[in-house]
Protein backbone atom coordinates (compact mmCIF):
# COMPACT_ATOMS: atom_id res chain seq x y z
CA UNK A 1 20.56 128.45 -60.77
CA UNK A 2 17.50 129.73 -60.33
CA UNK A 3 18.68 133.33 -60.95
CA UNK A 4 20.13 132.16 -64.40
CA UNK A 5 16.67 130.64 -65.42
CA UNK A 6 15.55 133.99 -64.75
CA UNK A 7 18.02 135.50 -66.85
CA UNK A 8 17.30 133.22 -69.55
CA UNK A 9 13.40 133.19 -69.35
CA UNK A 10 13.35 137.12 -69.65
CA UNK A 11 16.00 137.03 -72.70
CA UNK A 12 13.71 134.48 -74.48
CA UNK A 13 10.38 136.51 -73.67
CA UNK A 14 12.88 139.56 -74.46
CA UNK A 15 13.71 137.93 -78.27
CA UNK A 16 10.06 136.49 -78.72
CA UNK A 17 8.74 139.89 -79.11
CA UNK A 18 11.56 141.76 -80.70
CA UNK A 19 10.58 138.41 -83.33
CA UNK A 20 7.20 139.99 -83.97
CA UNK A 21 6.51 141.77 -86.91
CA UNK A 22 6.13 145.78 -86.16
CA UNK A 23 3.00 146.11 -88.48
CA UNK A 24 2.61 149.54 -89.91
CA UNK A 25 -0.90 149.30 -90.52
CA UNK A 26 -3.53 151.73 -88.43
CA UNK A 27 -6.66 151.09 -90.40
CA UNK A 28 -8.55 148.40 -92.61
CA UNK A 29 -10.75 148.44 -94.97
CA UNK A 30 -12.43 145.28 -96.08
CA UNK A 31 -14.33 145.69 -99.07
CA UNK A 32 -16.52 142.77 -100.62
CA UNK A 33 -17.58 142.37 -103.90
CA UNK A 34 -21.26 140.32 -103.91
CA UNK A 35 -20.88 136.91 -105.67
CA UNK A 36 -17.95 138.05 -108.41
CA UNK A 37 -16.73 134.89 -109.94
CA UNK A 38 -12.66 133.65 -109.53
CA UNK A 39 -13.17 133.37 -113.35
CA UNK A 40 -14.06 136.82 -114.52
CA UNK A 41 -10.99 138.16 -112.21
CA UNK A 42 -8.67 135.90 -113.54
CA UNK A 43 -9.36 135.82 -116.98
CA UNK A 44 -11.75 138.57 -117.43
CA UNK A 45 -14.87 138.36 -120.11
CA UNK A 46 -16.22 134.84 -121.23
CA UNK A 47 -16.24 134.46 -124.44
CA UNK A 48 -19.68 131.60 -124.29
CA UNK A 49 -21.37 134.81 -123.01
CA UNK A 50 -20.00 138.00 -123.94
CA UNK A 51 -21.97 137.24 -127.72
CA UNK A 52 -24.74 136.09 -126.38
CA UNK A 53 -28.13 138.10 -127.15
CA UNK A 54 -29.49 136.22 -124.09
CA UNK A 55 -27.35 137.44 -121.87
CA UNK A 56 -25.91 140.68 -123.47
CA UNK A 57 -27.95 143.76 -125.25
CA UNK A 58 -25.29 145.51 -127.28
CA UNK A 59 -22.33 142.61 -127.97
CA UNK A 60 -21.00 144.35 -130.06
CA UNK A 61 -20.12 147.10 -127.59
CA UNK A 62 -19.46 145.09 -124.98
CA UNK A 63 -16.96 142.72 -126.71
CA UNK A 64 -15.39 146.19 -127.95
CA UNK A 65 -14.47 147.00 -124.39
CA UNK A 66 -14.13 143.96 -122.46
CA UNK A 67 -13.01 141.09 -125.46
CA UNK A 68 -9.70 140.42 -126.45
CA UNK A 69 -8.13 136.74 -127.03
CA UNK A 70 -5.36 137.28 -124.48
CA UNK A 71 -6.89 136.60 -121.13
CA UNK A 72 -4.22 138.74 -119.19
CA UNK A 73 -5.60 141.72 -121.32
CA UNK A 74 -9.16 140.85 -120.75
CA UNK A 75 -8.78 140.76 -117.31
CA UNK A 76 -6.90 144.23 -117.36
CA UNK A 77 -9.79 145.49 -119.43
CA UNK A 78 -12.28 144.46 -117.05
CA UNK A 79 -10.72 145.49 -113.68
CA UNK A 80 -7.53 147.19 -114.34
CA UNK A 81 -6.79 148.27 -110.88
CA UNK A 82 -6.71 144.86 -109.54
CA UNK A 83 -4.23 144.23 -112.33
CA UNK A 84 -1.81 147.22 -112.44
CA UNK A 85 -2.09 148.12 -108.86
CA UNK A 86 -2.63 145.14 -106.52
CA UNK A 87 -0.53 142.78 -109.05
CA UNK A 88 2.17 145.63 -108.26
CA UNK A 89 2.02 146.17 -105.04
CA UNK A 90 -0.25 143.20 -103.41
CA UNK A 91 -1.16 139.91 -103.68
CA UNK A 92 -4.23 138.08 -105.80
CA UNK A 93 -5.49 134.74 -104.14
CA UNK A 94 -7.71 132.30 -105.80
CA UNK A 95 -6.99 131.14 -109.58
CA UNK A 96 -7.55 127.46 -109.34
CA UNK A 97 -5.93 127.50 -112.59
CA UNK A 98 -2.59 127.79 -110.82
CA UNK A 99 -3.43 125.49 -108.18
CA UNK A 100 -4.53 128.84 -105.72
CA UNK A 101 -7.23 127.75 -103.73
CA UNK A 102 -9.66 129.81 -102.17
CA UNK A 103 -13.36 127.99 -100.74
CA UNK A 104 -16.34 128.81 -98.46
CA UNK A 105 -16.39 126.51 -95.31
CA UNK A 106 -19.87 126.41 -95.32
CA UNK A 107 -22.46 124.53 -96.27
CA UNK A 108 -25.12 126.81 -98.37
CA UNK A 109 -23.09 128.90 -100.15
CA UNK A 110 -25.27 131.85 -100.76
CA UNK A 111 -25.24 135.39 -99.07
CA UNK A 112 -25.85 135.86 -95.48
CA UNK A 113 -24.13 132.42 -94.52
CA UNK A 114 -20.81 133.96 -96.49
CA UNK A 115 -21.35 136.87 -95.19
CA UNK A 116 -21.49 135.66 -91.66
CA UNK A 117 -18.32 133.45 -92.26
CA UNK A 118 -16.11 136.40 -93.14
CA UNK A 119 -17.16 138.71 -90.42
CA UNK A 120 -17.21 136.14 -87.68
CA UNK A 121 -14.52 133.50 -89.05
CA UNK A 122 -16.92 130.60 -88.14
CA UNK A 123 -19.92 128.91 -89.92
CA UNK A 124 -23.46 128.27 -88.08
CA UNK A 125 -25.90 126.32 -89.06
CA UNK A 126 -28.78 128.07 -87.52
CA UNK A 127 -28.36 130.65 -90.19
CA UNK A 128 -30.15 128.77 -93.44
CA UNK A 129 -31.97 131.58 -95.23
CA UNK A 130 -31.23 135.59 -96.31
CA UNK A 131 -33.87 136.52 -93.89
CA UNK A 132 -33.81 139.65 -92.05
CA UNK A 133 -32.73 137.64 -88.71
CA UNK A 134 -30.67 139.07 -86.54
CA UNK A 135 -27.21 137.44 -86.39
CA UNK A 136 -26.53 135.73 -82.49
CA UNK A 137 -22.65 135.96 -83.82
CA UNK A 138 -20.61 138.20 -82.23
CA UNK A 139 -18.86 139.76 -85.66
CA UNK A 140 -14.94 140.74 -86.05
CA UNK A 141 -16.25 144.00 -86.62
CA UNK A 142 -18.05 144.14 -83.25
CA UNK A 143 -15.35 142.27 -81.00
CA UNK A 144 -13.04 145.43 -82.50
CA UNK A 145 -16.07 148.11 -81.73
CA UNK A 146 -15.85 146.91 -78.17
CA UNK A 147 -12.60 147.37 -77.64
CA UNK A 148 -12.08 150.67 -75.82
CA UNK A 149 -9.24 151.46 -77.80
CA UNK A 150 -11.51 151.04 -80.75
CA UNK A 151 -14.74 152.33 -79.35
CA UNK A 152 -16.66 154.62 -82.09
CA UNK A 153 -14.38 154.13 -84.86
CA UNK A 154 -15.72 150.81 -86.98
CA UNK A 155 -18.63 151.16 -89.30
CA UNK A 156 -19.88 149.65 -92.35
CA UNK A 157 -21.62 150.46 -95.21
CA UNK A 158 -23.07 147.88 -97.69
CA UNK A 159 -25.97 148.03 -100.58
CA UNK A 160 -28.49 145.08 -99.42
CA UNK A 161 -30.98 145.64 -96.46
CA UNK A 162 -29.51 142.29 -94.91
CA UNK A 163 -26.35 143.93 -93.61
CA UNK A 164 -27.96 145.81 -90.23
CA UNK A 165 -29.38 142.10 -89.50
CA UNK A 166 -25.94 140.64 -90.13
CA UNK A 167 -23.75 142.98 -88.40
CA UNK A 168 -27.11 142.98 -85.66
CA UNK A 169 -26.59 146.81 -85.66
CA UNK A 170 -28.32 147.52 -82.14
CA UNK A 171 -26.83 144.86 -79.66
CA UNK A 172 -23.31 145.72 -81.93
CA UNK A 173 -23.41 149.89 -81.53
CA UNK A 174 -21.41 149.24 -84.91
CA UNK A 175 -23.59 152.32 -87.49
CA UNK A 176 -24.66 150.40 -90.68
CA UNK A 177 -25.90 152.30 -93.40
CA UNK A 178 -27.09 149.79 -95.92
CA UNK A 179 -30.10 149.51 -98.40
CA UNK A 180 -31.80 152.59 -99.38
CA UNK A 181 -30.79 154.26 -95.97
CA UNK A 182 -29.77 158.30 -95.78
CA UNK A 183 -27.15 159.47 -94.26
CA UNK A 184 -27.68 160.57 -90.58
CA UNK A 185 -26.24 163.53 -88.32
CA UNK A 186 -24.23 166.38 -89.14
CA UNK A 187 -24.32 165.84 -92.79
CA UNK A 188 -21.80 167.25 -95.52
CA UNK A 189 -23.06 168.99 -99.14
CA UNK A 190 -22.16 166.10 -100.77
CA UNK A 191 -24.09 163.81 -98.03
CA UNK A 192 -27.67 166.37 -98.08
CA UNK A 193 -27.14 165.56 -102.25
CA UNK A 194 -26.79 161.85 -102.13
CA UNK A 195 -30.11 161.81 -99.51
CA UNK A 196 -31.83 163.83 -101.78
CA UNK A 197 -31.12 162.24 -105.33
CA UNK A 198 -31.25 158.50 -104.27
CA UNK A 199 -35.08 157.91 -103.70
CA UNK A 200 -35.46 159.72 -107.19
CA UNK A 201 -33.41 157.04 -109.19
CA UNK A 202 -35.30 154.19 -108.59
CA UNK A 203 -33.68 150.40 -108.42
CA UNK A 204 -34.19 147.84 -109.89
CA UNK A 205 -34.17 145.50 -107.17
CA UNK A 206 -36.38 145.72 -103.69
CA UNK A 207 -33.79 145.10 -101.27
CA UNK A 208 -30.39 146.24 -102.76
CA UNK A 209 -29.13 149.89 -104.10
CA UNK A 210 -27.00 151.05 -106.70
CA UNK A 211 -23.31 150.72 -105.50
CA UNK A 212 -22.69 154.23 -106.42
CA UNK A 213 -24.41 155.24 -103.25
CA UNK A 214 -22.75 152.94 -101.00
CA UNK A 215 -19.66 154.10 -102.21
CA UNK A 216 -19.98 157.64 -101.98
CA UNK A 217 -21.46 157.38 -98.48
CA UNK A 218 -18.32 155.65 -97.46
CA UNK A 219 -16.11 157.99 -98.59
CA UNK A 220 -17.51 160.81 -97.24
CA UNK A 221 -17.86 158.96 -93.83
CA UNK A 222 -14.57 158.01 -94.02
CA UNK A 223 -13.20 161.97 -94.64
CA UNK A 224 -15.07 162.66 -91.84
CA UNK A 225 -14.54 160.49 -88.92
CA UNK A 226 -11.61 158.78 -89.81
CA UNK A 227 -12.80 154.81 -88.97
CA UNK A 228 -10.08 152.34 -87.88
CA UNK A 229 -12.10 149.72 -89.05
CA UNK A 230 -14.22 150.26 -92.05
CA UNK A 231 -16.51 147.80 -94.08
CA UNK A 232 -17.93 148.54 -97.55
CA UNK A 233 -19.90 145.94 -98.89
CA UNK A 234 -20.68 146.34 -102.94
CA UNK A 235 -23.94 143.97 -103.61
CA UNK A 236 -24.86 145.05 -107.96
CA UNK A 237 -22.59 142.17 -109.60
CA UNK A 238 -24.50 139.47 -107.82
CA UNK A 239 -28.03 140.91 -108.66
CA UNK A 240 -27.40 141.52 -112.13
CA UNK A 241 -25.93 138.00 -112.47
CA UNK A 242 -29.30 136.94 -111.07
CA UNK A 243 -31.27 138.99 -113.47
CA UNK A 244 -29.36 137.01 -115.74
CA UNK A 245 -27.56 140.44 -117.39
CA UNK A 246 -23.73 139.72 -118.08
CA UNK A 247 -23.52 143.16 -119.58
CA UNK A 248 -24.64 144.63 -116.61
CA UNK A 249 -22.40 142.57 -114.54
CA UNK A 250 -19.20 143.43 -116.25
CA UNK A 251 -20.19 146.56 -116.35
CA UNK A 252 -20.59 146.78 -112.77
CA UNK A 253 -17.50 144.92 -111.69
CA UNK A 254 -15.74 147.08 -113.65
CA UNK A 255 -17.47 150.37 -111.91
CA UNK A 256 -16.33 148.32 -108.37
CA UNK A 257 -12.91 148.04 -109.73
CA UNK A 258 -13.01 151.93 -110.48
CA UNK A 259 -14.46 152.30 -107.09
CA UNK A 260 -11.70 150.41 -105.34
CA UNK A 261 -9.29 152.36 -107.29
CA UNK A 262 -10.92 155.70 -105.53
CA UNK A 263 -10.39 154.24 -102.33
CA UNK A 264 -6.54 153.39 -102.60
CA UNK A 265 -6.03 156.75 -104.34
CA UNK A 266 -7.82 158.51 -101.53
CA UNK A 267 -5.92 156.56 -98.66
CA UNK A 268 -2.89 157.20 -100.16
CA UNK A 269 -3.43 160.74 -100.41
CA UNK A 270 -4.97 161.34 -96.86
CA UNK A 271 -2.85 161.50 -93.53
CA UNK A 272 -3.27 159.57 -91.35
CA UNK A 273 -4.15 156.54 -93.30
CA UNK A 274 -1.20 157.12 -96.18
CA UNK A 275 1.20 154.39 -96.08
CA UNK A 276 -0.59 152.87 -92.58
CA UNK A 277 -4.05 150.92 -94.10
CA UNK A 278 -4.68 147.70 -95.69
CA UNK A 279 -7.24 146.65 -97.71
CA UNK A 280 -8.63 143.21 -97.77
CA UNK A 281 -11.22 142.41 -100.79
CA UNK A 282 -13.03 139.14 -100.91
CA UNK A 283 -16.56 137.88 -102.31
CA UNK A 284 -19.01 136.01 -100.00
CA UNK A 285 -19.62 132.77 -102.82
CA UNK A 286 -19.10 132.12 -106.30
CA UNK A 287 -20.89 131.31 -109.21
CA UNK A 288 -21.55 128.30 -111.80
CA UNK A 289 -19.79 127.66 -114.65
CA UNK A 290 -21.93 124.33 -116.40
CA UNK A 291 -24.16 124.34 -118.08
CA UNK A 292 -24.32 127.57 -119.90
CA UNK A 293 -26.96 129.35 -117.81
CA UNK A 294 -25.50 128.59 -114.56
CA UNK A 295 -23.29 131.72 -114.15
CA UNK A 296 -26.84 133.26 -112.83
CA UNK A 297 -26.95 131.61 -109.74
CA UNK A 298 -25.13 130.07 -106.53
CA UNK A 299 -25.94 127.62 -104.01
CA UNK A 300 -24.81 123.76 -103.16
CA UNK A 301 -26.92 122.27 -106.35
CA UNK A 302 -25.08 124.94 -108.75
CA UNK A 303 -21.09 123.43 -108.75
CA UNK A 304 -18.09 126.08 -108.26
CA UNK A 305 -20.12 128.39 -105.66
CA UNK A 306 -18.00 127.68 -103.29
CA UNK A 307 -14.93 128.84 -105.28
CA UNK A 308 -13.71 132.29 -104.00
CA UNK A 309 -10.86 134.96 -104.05
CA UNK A 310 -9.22 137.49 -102.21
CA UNK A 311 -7.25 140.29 -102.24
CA UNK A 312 -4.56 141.98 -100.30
CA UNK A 313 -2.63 145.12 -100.42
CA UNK A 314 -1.32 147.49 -97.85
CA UNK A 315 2.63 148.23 -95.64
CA UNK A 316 2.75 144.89 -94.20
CA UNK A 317 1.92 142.61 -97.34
CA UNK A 318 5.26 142.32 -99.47
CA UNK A 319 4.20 142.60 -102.90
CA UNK A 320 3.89 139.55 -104.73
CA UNK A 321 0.97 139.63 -107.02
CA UNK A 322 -1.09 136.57 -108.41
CA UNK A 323 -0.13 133.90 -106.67
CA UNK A 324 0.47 131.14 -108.67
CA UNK A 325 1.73 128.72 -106.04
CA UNK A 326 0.16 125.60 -104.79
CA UNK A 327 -2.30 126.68 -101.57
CA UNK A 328 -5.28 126.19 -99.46
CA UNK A 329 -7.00 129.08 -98.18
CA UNK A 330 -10.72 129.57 -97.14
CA UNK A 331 -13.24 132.54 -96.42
CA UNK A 332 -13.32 131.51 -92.36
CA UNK A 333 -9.84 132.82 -92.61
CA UNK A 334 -10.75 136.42 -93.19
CA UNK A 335 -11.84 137.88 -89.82
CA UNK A 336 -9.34 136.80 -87.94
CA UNK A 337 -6.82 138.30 -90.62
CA UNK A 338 -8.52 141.75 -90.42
CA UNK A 339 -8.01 141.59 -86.76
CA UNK A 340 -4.41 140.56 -86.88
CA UNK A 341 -3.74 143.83 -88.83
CA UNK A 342 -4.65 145.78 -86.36
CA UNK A 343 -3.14 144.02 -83.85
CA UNK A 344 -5.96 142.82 -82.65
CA UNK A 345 -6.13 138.45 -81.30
CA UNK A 346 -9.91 137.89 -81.98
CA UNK A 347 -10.47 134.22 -82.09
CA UNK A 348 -14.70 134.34 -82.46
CA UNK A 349 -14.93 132.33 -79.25
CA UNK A 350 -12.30 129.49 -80.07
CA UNK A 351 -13.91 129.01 -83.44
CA UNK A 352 -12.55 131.24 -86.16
CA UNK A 353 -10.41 130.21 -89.00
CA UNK A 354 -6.59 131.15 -88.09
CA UNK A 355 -5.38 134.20 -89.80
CA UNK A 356 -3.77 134.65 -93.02
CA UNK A 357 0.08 134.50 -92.00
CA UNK A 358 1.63 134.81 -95.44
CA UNK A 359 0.26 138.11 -96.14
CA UNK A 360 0.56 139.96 -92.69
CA UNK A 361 4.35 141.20 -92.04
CA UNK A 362 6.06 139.00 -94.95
């Protein structure tokens, strides 16, 4: 009897992981884009704004690339990768319209307490401010860095000076190369030009870069080491939503869309990561809708900023665009998702949101 319990216990252990998905994916890449509303996504340019001299130097030229009355055209005007490529071969969380819910778990809804939800899959409390703090959360992308398999082959790269405080770069060993930082060590051409050109164009904002530079530091970091894990965080649509510029942030999502599209094209083109990464693409909070003005900002008095989106697309995601089913999903989820991809059970000490089932090997 006992031998046939045997039998049958190794049969059922035998089945339980032939069950398990094979995931094809080697590497991720989770890109965020810095307070883009679920609005502008899903139905691109808004109309109260797009005319408005307040908001918007040139309307005129604005409304001639971004307007049109059909809001599945203006959203394919404004970021037409999301909408040809990841509505191909992906999946689009987060129009509410649809029922598609996608919300911040915590309580602030602002920048480094999103930020710390979606790398560590948990909220704290103790983190109340964008200070330059280090954070005492152990991120996804650190729990991965420490894993010998792993070792050396995460890094992240992000446009505000908060990020090396976020990711806590030193107790981590995860490189961050964020805010007007050069590129360090054996450097390519194209990384000696970048360090030389970016303290000549000045920004307008203290703390954050153009996106341009994050993004071309990526990509040369990732031709040249090849990350497993790789973070790019794009900051300009939430500044220039603060300056109160809706020009500017159009144009800029749009430039992040293009950006994005760079990515996938290079990924796709490149052994070893053809056909084996995923990307994940998120935002760390929304934005306001009502009244008029309160599109510029975020935070628990301004209603809707904790109304988000995400993005997946990659071998182990069956295609099935916008999702326009009923659902409940939130940003806590995301860390634990990215580790699930590569295989990886990180549970941020008991407390992080469960992964993302319906997009990983279905």
């Amino acid at each position: 009897m006992k031998h046939l319990t045997a039998i049958i216990l190794v049969a059922l252990i035998s089945w339980s992981v032939q069950a398990q998905p094979s995931l094809r994916t080697e590497h991720v890449i989770l890109i965020t884009l810095d307070g883009l509303r679920w609005q502008e996504l899903f139905t691109g340019a808004d109309l109260s704004l797009i005319g408005d001299e307040d908001f918007v130097g040139e309307p005129d030229i604005l409304k001639h690339r971004f307007w049109n009355e059909d809001a599945m055209i203006r959203r394919i005007r404004l970021m037409p990768f999301f909408w040809s490529v990841i509505a191909e071969e992906g999946r689009i969380y987060g129009n509410r319209a649809h029922g598609s819910l996608v919300n911040l778990t915590n309580n602030f809804w602002f920048s480094y307490p999103g930020y710390n939800e979606i790398l560590t899959g948990f909220i704290d409390d103790r983190i109340t401010s964008n200070d330059k703090v280090d954070n005492p959360n152990v991120t996804v992308l650190e729990y991965i860095n420490g894993l010998p398999e792993f070792r050396n082959s995460v890094a992240a790269f992000a446009s505000w000076d908060v990020f090396p405080y976020i990711i806590n770069e030193q107790r981590s060993g995860v490189p961050v190369n964020a805010g007007f930082r050069s590129a360090e060590g054996d450097l390519t051409d194209h990384e000696r030009f970048l360090n030389e050109i970016q303290p000549q164009i000045p920004s307008p904002w203290t703390t954050v870069r153009f996106d341009a530079f994050t993004h071309h530091y990526a990509m040369e970091y990732l031709e040249k080491y090849a990350p497993r894990l790789l973070y790019i965080s794009y900051g300009e649509t939430d500044d220039f939503a603060h300056d109160g510029k809706y020009d500017q942030y159009l144009n800029s999502a749009a430039q992040t869309d293009a950006f994005i599209n760079d990515i996938w094209t290079w990924v796709q083109s490149h052994a070893p990561y053809r056909n084996a990464t995923t990307l994940i693409i998120t935002t760390d909070h929304g934005r306001g809708t009502q009244p008029k003005d309160a599109w510029k900002s975020h935070g628990t008095e301004i209603n809707g900023s904790d109304q988000i989106w995400f993005a997946v697309i990659g071998p182990d995601t069956t295609p099935m665009g916008e999702i326009k089913t009923g659902g409940q999903y939130y940003q806590n989820q995301i860390a634990r998702t990215v580790a699930a991809f590569l295989g990886v059970e990180y549970t941020g000490e008991g407390k992080a949101g469960e992964a993302i089932e319906q997009v990983i090997g279905k």
